[in-house]
Protein backbone atom coordinates (compact mmCIF):
# COMPACT_ATOMS: atom_id res chain seq x y z
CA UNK A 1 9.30 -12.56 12.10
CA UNK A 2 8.69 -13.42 15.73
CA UNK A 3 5.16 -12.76 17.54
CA UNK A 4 4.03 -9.21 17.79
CA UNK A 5 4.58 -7.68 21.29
CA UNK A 6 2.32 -5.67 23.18
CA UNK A 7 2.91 -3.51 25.26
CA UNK A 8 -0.50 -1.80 26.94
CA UNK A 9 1.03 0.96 29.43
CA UNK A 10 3.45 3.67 28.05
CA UNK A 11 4.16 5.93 30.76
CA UNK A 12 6.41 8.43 28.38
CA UNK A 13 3.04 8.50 25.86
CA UNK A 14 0.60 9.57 28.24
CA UNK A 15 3.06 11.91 29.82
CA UNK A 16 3.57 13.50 26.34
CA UNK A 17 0.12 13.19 25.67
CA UNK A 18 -0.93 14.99 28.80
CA UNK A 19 -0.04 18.47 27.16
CA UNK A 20 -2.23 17.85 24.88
CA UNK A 21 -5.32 15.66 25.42
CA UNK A 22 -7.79 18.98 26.05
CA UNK A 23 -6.87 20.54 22.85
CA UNK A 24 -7.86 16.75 21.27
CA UNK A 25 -10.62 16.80 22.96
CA UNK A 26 -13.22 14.35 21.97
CA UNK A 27 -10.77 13.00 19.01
CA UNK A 28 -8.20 11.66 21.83
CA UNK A 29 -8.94 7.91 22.53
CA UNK A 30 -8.97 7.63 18.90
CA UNK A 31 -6.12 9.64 18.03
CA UNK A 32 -4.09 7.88 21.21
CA UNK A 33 -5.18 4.21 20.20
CA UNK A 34 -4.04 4.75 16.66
CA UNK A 35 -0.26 5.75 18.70
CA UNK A 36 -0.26 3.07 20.18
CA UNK A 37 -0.74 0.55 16.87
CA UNK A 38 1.78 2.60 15.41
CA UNK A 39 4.13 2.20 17.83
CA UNK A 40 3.62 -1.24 18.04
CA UNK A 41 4.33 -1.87 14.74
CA UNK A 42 7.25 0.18 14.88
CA UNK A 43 8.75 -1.14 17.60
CA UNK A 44 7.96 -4.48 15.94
CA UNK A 45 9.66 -3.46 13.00
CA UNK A 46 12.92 -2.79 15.11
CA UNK A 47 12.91 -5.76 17.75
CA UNK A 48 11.69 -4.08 20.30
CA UNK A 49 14.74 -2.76 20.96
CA UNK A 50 14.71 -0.30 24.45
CA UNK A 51 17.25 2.30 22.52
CA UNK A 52 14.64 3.10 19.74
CA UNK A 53 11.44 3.34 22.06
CA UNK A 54 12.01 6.94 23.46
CA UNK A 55 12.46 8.76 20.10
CA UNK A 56 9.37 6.16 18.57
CA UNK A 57 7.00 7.20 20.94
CA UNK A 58 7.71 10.87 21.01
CA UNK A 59 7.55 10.95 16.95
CA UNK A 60 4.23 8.90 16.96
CA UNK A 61 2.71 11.16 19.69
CA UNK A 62 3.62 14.48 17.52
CA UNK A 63 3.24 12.79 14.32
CA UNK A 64 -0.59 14.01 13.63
CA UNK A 65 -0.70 16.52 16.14
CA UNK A 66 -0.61 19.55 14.00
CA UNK A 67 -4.38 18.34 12.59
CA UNK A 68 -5.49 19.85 16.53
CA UNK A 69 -2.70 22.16 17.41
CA UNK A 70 -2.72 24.18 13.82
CA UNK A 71 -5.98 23.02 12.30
CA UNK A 72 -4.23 22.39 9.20
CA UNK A 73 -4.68 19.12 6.37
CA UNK A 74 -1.29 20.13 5.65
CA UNK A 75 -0.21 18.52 9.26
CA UNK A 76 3.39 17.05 8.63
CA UNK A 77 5.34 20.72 9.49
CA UNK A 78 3.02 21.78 12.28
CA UNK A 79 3.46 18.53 14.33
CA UNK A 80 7.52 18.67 13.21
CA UNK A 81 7.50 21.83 14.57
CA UNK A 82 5.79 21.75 17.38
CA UNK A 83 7.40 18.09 18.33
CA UNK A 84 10.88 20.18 17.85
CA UNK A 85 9.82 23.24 20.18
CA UNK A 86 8.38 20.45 23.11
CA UNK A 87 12.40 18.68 23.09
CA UNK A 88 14.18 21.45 23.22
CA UNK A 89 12.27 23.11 25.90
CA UNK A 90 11.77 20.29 27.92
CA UNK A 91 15.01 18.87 27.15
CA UNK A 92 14.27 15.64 25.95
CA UNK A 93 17.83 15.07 24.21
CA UNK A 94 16.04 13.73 21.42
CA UNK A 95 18.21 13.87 18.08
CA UNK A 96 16.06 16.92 16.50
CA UNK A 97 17.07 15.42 12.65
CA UNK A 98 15.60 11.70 13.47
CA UNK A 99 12.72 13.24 15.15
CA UNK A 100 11.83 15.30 12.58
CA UNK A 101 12.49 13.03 10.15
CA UNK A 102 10.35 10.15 11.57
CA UNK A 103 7.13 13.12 11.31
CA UNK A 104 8.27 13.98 8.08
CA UNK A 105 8.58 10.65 6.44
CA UNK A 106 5.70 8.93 8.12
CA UNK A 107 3.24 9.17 4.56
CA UNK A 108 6.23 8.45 1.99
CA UNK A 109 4.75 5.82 -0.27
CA UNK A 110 8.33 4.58 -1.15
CA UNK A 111 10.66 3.29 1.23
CA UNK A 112 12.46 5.68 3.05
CA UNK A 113 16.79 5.17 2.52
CA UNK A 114 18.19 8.67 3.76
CA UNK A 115 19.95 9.31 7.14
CA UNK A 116 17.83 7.07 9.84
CA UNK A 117 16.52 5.11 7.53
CA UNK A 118 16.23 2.38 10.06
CA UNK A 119 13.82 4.41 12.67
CA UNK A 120 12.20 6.43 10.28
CA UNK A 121 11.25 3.81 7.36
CA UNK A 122 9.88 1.27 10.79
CA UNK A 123 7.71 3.88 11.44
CA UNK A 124 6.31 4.47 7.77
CA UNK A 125 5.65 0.81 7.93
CA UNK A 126 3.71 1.25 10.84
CA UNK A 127 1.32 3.92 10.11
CA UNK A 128 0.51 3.07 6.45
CA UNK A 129 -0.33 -0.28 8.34
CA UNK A 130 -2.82 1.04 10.08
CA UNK A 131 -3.91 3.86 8.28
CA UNK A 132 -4.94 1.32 6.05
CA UNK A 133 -6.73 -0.69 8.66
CA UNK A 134 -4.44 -3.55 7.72
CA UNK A 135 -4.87 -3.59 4.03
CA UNK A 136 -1.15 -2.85 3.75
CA UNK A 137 0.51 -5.13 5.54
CA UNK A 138 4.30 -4.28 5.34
CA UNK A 139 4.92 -8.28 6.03
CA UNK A 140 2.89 -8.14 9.41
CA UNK A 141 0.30 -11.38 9.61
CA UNK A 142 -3.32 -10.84 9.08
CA UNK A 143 -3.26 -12.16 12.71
CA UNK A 144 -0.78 -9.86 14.15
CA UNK A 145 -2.56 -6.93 13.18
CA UNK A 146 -6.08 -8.19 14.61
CA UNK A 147 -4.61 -8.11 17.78
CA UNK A 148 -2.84 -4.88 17.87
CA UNK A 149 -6.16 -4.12 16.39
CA UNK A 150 -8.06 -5.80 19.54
CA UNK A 151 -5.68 -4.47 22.38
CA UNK A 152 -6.24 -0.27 20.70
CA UNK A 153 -9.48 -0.49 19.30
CA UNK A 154 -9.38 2.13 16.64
CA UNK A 155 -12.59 4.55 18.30
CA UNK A 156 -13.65 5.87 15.24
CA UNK A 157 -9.81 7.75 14.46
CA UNK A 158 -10.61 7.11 10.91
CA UNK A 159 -13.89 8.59 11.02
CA UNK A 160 -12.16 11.59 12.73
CA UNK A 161 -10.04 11.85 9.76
CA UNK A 162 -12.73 11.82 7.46
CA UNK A 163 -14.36 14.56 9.91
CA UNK A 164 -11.30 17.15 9.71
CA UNK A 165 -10.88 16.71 6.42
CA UNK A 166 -14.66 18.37 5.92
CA UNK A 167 -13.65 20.67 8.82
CA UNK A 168 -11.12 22.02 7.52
CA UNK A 169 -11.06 22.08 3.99
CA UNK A 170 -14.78 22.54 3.48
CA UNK A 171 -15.92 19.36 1.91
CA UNK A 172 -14.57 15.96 1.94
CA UNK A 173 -13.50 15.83 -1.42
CA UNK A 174 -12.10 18.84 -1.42
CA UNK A 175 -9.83 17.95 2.22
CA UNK A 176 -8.83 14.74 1.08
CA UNK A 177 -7.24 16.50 -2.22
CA UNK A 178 -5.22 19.14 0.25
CA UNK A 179 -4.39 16.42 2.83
CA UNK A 180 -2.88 13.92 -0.05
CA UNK A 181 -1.24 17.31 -1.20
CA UNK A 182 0.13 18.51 1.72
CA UNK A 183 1.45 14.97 3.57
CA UNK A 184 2.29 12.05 1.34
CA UNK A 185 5.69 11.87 0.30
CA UNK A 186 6.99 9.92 -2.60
């Protein structure tokens, strides 16, 4: 596999990311570093090929998003939906199936082989990468991780996690049992 590429600016993430940055609030640099590993990966995953990079950003941006927009450890619907309701009003063009799909999918512990399985199983890859701070690889060098890892530092996103999960399902314990219930996918 050739040498991870970088990519530091994203003009369509922060412009996606604009609507929604105050309702993140003090979970955003975390939250938007941890896009931008994913999409890295992802866009690894797939060459870094220009045709994927609109609908891999957009998914990546939405793909947590219901955690802040619905307060809810069951996040995968709420950030489908509300990714679904931001293309069609704004017009994006953005095939509503893939999109969804690419939320959707993002946790499945198997690979993904249904329709887009080249899109949506890159970007399963990518986040159980780093939500796994590397410990699952998905073929990715130790070495090309540490400096995805180095350009997004991670700003305490899985500390956030931890956080929400208390939050919102009134212990730890008992939010990690409704997140792992409510998002991964087999």
């Amino acid at each position: 596999m050739s040498e991870i590429a970088i990519q530091l600016e994203r003009p369509r993430v922060e412009m996606l990311f604009s609507r929604y940055q105050e309702i993140i609030g003090n979970d955003y640099m975390g939250y938007r570093n941890h896009v931008y590993r994913t999409i890295t990966y992802a866009m690894h995953f797939l060459n870094n090929a220009e045709e994927y990079e609109q609908i891999v950003e957009t998914a990546f941006v939405y793909h947590d998003i219901g955690l802040w927009t619905d307060h809810e450890l069951a996040y995968l619907e709420p950030s489908e939906a509300v990714a679904l309701a931001d293309n069609e009003q704004y017009e994006w063009g953005l095939d509503p199936e893939l999109l969804r799909g690419a939320i959707h999918w993002h946790h499945k512990i198997t690979p993904y082989t249904g329709p887009h399985a080249k899109v949506i199983e890159a970007c399963r890859k990518a986040d159980w990468i780093d939500a796994s701070k590397g410990m699952v690889r998905k073929g990715l060098s130790k070495e090309s991780i540490a400096k995805v890892e180095a350009a997004f530092p991670n700003h305490g996103f899985h500390d956030t996690l931890l956080r929400l999960a208390k939050d919102y399902g009134g212990s730890t314990l008992v939010g990690g049992i409704k997140v792992t219930k409510g998002i991964v996918k087999w």
